[in-house]
C-alpha atoms as a PDB file:
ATOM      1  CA  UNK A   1       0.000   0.000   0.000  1.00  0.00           C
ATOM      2  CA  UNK A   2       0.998   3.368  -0.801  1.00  0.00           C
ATOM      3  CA  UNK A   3       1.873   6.594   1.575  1.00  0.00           C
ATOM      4  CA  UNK A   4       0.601   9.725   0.556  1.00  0.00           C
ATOM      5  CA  UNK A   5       1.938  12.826   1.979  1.00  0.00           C
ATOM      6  CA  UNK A   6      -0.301  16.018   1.677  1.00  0.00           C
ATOM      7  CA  UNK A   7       0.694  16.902  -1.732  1.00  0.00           C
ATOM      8  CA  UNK A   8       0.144  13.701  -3.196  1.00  0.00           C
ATOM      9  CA  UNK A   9      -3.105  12.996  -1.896  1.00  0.00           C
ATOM     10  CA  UNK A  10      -4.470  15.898  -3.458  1.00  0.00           C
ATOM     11  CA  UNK A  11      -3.408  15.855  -7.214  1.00  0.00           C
ATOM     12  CA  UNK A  12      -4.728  12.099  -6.767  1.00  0.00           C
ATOM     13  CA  UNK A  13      -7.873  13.643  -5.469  1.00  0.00           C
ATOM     14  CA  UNK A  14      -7.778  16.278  -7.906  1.00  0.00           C
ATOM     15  CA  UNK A  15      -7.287  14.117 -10.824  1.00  0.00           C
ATOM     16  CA  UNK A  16     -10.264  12.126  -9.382  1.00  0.00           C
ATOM     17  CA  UNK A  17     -12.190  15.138 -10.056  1.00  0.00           C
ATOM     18  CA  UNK A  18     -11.480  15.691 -13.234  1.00  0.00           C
ATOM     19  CA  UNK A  19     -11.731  12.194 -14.803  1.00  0.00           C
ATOM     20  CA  UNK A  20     -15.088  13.122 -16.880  1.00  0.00           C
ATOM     21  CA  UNK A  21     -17.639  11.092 -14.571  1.00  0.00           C
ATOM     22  CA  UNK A  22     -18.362  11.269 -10.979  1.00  0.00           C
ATOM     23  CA  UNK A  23     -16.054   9.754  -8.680  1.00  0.00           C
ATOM     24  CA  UNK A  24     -16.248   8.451  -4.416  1.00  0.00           C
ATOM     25  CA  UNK A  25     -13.063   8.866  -2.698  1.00  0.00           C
ATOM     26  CA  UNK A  26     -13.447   7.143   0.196  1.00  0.00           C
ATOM     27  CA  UNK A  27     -11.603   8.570   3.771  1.00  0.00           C
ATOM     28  CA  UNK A  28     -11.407   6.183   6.733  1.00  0.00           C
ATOM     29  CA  UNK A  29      -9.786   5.424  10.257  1.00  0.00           C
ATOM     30  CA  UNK A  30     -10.170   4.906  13.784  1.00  0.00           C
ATOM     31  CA  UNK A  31     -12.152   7.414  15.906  1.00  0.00           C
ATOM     32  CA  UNK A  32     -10.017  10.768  16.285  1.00  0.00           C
ATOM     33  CA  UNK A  33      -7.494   9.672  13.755  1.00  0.00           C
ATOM     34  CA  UNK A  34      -8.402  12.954  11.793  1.00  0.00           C
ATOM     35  CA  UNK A  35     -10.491  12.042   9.183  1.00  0.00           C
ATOM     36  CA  UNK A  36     -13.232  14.288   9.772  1.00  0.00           C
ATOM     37  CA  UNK A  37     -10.830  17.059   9.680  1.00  0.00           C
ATOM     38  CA  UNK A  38      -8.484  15.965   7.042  1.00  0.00           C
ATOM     39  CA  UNK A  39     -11.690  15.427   5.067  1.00  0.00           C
ATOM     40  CA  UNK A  40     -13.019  18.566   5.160  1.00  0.00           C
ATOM     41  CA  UNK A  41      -9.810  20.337   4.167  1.00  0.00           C
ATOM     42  CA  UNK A  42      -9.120  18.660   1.380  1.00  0.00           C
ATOM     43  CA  UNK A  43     -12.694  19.273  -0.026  1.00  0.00           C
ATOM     44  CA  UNK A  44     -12.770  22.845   1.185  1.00  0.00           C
ATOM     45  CA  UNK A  45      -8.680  22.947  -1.069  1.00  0.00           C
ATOM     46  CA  UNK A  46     -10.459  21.066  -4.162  1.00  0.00           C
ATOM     47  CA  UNK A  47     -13.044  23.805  -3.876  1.00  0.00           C
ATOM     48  CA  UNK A  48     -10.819  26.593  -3.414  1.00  0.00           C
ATOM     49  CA  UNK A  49      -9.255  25.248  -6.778  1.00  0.00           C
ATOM     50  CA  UNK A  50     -12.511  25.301  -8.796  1.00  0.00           C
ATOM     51  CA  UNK A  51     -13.396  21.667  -8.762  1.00  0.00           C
ATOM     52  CA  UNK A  52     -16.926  20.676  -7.928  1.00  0.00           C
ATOM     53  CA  UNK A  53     -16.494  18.433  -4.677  1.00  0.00           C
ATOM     54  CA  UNK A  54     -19.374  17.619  -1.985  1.00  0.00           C
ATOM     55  CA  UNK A  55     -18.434  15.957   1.144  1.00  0.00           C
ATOM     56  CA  UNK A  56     -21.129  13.160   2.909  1.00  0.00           C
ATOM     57  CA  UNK A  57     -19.625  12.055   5.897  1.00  0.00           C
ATOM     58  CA  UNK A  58     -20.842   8.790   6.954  1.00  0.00           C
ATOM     59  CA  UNK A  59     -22.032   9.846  10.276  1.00  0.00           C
ATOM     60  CA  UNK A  60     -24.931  11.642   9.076  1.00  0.00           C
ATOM     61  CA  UNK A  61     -26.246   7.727   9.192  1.00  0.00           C
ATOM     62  CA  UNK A  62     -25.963   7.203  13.104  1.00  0.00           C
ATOM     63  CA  UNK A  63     -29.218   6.002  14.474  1.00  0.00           C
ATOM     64  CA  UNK A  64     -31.226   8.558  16.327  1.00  0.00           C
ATOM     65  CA  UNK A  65     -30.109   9.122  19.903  1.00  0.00           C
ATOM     66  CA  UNK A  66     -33.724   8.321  21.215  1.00  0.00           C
ATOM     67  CA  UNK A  67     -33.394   4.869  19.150  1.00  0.00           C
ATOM     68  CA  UNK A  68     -29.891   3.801  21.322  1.00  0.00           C
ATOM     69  CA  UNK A  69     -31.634   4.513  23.857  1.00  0.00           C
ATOM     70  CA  UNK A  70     -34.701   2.310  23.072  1.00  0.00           C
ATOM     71  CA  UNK A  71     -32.005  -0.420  22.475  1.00  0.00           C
ATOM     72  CA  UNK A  72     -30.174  -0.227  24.971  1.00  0.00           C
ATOM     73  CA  UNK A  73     -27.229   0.674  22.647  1.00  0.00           C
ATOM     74  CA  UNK A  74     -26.213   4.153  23.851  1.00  0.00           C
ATOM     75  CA  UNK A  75     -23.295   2.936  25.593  1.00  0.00           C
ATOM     76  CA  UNK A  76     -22.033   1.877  22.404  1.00  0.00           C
ATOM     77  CA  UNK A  77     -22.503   4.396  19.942  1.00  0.00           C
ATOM     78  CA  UNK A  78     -20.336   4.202  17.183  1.00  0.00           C
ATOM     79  CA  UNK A  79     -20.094   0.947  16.746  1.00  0.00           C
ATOM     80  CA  UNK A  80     -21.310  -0.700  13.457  1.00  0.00           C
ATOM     81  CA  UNK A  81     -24.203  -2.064  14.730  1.00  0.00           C
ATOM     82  CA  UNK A  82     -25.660   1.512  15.437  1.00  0.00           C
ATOM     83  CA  UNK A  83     -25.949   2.957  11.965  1.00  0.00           C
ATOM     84  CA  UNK A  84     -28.448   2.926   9.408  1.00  0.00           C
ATOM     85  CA  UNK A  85     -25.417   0.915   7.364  1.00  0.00           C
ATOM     86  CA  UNK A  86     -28.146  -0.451   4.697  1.00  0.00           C
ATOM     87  CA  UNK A  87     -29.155   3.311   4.222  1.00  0.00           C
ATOM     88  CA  UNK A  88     -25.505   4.541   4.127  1.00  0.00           C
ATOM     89  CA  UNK A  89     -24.885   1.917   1.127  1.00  0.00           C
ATOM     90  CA  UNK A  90     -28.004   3.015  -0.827  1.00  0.00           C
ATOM     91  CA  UNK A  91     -27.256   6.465  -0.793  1.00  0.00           C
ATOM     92  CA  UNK A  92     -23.495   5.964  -2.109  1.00  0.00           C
ATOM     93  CA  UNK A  93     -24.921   3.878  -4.587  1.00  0.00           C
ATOM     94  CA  UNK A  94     -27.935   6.826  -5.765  1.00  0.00           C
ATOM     95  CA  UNK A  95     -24.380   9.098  -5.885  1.00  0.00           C
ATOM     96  CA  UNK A  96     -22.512   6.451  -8.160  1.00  0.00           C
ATOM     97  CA  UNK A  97     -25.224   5.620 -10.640  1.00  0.00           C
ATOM     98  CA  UNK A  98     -27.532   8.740 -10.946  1.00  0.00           C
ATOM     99  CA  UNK A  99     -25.117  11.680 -11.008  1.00  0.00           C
ATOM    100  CA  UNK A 100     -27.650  13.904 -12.933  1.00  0.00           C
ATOM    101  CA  UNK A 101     -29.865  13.763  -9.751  1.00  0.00           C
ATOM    102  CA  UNK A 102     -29.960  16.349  -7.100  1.00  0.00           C
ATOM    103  CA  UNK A 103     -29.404  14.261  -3.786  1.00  0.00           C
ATOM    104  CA  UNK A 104     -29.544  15.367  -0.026  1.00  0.00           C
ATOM    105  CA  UNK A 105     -27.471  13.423   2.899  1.00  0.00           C
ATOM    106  CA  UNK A 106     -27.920  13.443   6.573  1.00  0.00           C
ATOM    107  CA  UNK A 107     -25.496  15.693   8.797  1.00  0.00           C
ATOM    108  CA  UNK A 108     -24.479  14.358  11.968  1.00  0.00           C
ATOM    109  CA  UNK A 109     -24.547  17.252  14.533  1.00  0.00           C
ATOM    110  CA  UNK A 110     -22.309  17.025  17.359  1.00  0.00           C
ATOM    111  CA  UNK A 111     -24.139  19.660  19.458  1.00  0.00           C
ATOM    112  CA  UNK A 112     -27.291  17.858  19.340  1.00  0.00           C
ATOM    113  CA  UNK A 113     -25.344  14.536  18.965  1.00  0.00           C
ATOM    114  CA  UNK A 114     -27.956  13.513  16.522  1.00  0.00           C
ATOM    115  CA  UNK A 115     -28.461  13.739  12.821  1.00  0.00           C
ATOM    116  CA  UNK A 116     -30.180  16.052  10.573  1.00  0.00           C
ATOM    117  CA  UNK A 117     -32.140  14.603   7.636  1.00  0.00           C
ATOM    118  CA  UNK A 118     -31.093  15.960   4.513  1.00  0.00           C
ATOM    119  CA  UNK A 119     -28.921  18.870   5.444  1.00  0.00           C
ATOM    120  CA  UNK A 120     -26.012  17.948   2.416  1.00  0.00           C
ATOM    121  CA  UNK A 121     -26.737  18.834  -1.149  1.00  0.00           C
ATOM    122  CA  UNK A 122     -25.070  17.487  -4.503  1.00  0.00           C
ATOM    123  CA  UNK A 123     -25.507  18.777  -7.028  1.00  0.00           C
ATOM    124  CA  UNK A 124     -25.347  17.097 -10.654  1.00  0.00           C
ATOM    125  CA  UNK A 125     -22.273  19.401 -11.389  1.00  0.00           C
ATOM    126  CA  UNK A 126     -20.200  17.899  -8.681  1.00  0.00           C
ATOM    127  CA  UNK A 127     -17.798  15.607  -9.786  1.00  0.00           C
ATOM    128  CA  UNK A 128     -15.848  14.113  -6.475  1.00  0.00           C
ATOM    129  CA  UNK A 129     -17.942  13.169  -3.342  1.00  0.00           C
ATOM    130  CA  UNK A 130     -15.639  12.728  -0.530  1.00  0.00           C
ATOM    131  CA  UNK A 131     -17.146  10.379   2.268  1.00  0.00           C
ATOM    132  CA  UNK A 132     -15.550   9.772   5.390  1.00  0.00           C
ATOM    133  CA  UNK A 133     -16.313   7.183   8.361  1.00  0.00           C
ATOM    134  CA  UNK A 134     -14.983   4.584  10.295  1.00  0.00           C
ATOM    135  CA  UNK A 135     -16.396   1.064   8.193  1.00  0.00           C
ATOM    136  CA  UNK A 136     -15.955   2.267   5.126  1.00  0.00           C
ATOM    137  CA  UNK A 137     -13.718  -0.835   4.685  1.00  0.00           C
ATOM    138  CA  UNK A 138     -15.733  -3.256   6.849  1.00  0.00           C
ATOM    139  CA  UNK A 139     -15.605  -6.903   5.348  1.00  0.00           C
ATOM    140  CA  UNK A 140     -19.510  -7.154   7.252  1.00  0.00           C
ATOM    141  CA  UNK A 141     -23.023  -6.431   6.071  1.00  0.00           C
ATOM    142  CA  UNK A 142     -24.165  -4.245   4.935  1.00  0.00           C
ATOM    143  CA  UNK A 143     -20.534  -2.911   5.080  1.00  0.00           C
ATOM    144  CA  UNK A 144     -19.063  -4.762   2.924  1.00  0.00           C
ATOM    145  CA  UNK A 145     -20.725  -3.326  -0.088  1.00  0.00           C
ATOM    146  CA  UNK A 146     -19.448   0.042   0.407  1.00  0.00           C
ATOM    147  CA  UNK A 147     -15.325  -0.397  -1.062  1.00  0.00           C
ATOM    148  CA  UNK A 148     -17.256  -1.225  -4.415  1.00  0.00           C
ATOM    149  CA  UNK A 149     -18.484   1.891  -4.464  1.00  0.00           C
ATOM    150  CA  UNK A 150     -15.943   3.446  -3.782  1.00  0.00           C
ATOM    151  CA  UNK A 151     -12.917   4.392  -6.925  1.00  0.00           C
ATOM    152  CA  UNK A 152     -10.877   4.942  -3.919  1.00  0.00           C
ATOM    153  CA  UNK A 153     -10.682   4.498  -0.456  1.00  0.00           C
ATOM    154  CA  UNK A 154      -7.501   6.173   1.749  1.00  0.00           C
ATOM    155  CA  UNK A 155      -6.832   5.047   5.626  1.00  0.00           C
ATOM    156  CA  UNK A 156      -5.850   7.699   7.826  1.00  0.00           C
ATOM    157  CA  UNK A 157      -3.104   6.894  10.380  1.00  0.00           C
ATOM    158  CA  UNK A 158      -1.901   8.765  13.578  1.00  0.00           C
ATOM    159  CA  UNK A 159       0.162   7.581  16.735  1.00  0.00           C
ATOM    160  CA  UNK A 160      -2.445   5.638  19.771  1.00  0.00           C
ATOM    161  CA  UNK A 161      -1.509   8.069  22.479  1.00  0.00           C
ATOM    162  CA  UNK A 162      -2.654  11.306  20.553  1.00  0.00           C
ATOM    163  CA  UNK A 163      -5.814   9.293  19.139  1.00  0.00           C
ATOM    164  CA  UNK A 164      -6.714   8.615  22.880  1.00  0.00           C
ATOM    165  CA  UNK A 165      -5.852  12.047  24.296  1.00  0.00           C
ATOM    166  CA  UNK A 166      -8.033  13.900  21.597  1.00  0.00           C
ATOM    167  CA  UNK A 167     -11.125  11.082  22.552  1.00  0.00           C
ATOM    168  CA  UNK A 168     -10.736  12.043  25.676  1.00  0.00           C
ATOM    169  CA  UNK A 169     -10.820  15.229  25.217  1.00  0.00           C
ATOM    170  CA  UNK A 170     -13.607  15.486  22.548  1.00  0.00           C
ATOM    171  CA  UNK A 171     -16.048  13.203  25.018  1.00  0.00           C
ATOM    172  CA  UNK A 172     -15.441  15.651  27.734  1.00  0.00           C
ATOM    173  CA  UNK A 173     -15.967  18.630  25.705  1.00  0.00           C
ATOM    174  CA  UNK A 174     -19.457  16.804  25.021  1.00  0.00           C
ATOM    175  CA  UNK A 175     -20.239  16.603  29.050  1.00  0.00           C
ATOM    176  CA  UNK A 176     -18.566  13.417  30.159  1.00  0.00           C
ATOM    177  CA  UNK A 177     -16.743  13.756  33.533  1.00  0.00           C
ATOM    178  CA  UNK A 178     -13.015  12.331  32.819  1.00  0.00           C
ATOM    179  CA  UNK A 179     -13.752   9.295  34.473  1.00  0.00           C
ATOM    180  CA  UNK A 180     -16.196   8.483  31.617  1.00  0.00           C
ATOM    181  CA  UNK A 181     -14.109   9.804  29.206  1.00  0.00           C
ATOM    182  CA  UNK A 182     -11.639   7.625  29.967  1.00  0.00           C
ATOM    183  CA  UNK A 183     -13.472   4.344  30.243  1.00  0.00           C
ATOM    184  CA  UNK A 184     -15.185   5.389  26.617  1.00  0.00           C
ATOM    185  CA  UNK A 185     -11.997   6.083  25.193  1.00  0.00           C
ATOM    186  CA  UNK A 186     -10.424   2.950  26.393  1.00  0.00           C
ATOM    187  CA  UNK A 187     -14.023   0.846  25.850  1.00  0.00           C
ATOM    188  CA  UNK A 188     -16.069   0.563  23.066  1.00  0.00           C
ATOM    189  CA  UNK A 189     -14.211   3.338  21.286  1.00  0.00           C
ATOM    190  CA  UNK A 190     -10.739   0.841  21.391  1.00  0.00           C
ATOM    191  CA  UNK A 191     -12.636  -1.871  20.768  1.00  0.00           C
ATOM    192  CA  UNK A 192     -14.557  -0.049  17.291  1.00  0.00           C
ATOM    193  CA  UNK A 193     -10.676   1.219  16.279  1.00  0.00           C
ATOM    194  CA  UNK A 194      -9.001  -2.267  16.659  1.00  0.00           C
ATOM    195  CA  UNK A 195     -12.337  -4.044  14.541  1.00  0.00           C
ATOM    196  CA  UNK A 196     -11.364  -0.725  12.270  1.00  0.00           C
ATOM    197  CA  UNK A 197      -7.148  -1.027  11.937  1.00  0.00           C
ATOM    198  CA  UNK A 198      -8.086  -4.720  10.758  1.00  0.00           C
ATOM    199  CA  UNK A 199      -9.325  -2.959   7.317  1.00  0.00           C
ATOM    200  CA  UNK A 200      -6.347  -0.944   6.379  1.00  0.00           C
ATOM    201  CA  UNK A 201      -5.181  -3.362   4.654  1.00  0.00           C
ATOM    202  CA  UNK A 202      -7.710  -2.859   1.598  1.00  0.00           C
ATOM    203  CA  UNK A 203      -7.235   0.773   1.286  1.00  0.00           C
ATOM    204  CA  UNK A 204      -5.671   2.202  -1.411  1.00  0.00           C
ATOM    205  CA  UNK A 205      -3.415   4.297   0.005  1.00  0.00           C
ATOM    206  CA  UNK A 206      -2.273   5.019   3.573  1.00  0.00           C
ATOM    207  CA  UNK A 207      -2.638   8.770   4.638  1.00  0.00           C
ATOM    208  CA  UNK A 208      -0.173  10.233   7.947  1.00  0.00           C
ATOM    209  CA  UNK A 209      -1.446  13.192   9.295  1.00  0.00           C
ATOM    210  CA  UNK A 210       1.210  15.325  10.586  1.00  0.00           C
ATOM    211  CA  UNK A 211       1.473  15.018  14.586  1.00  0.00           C
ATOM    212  CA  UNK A 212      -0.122  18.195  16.472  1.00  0.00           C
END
C-alpha cells in the first residue's frame, strides 16, 4: 500500500475530479485519527481550486439518539451495529449511478449529537464526493458493499496516544466527567478502532497526518 503525503493525496484527489464522470473517494480510520478534519480540508482545497467536490460524511447515518436509547445501545454508539449501514450503502450507490440527480445526505450534529435529515446537497455538477467514516472498509453487512463503491478508499493513520488524548478530550468537551471519558476512550471506542485497523489493509493508500 501506498503513503501519501499532503501533496500527493491531493493531485490524486484532484485528478479524481477531473476524470469526466463522478467519482467516491473514500476517507477512513479509527475514531479521532483525523479524518473528519483531514476530510473537510481537502474538499474545502479542491473547492478553493474550482473543482466541484461535496463531502457526505458517513455519520450523518448514526441512528437517532432516542433509538440507542430504546435499544439499549447508547453505551455503544459508534459501533457498526448503530448505523443505518443499509441506508448509508443506498445512498453511495444513488451518488454512483444517478449523477444527474440532485441528492440530499444526513449531517451528523455534534451539538445535538444527533443527525439532521437531509442537510447535504449534490448537485449534478459535482464531480468528487468525498465520504468519510470509520467502516468504510468493513468486510460485514451491509458494510461490505461500500469499497465497491468506492474508486478509492484512503486510511488515515496517527500515533495511539494522541488518538486517545483527543477522545478524551472530545467526550469531555461533550459533558462526560473524565472518568467516563476515559473508560469510553479505552471501551467501546478501542474496541470499534481495533475491529477498524483490521481494514487498512484494503485501502488504497495510507494517509499520515502530521502530529499536532
Amino acid at each position: 500500500m501506498r503513503t501519501l503525503d499532503s501533496a500527493d493525496a491531493y493531485e490524486r484527489a484532484a485528478g479524481l475530479a477531473t476524470c469526466g464522470r463522478r467519482q467516491l473517494l473514500g476517507i477512513t480510520g479509527a475514531p479521532a485519527a483525523g479524518k473528519s478534519t483531514y476530510a473537510e480540508q481537502l474538499a474545502a482545497k479542491l473547492t478553493a481550486d474550482g473543482h466541484q467536490v461535496a463531502l457526505v460524511p458517513m455519520d450523518g447515518f448514526h441512528l437517532a439518539q432516542s433509538v440507542l436509547d430504546e435499544l439499549g445501545l447508547a453505551d455503544v454508539k459508534g459501533a457498526p451495529h448503530t448505523f443505518d449501514g443499509f441506508g448509508f450503502v443506498a445512498l453511495l450507490r444513488r451518488l454512483k449511478e444517478r449523477p444527474d440527480e440532485q441528492l440530499w445526505a444526513p449531517r451528523f450534529d455534534r451539538g445535538i449529537e444527533d443527525s439532521i435529515a437531509a442537510s447535504i446537497g449534490v448537485a449534478p455538477e459535482v464531480t468528487l464526493v468525498i465520504t468519510e467514516g470509520n467502516y468504510l472498509l468493513l468486510d460485514q453487512p451491509p458494510w461490505s458493499a461500500v469499497r465497491a463503491l468506492l474508486d478509492q478508499c484512503w486510511y488515515v493513520e496517527v500515533p495511539d496516544a494522541l488518538r486517545h488524548a483527543r477522545l478524551e478530550a472530545r467526550h469531555r468537551h461533550f459533558g462526560r466527567s473524565a472518568q467516563e471519558a476515559r473508560e469510553r476512550t479505552y471501551g467501546s471506542d478501542e474496541r470499534n478502532a481495533h475491529l477498524i485497523a483490521a481494514t487498512a489493509p484494503a485501502a488504497d493508500a495510507l494517509i499520515r497526518l502530521p502530529v499536532r
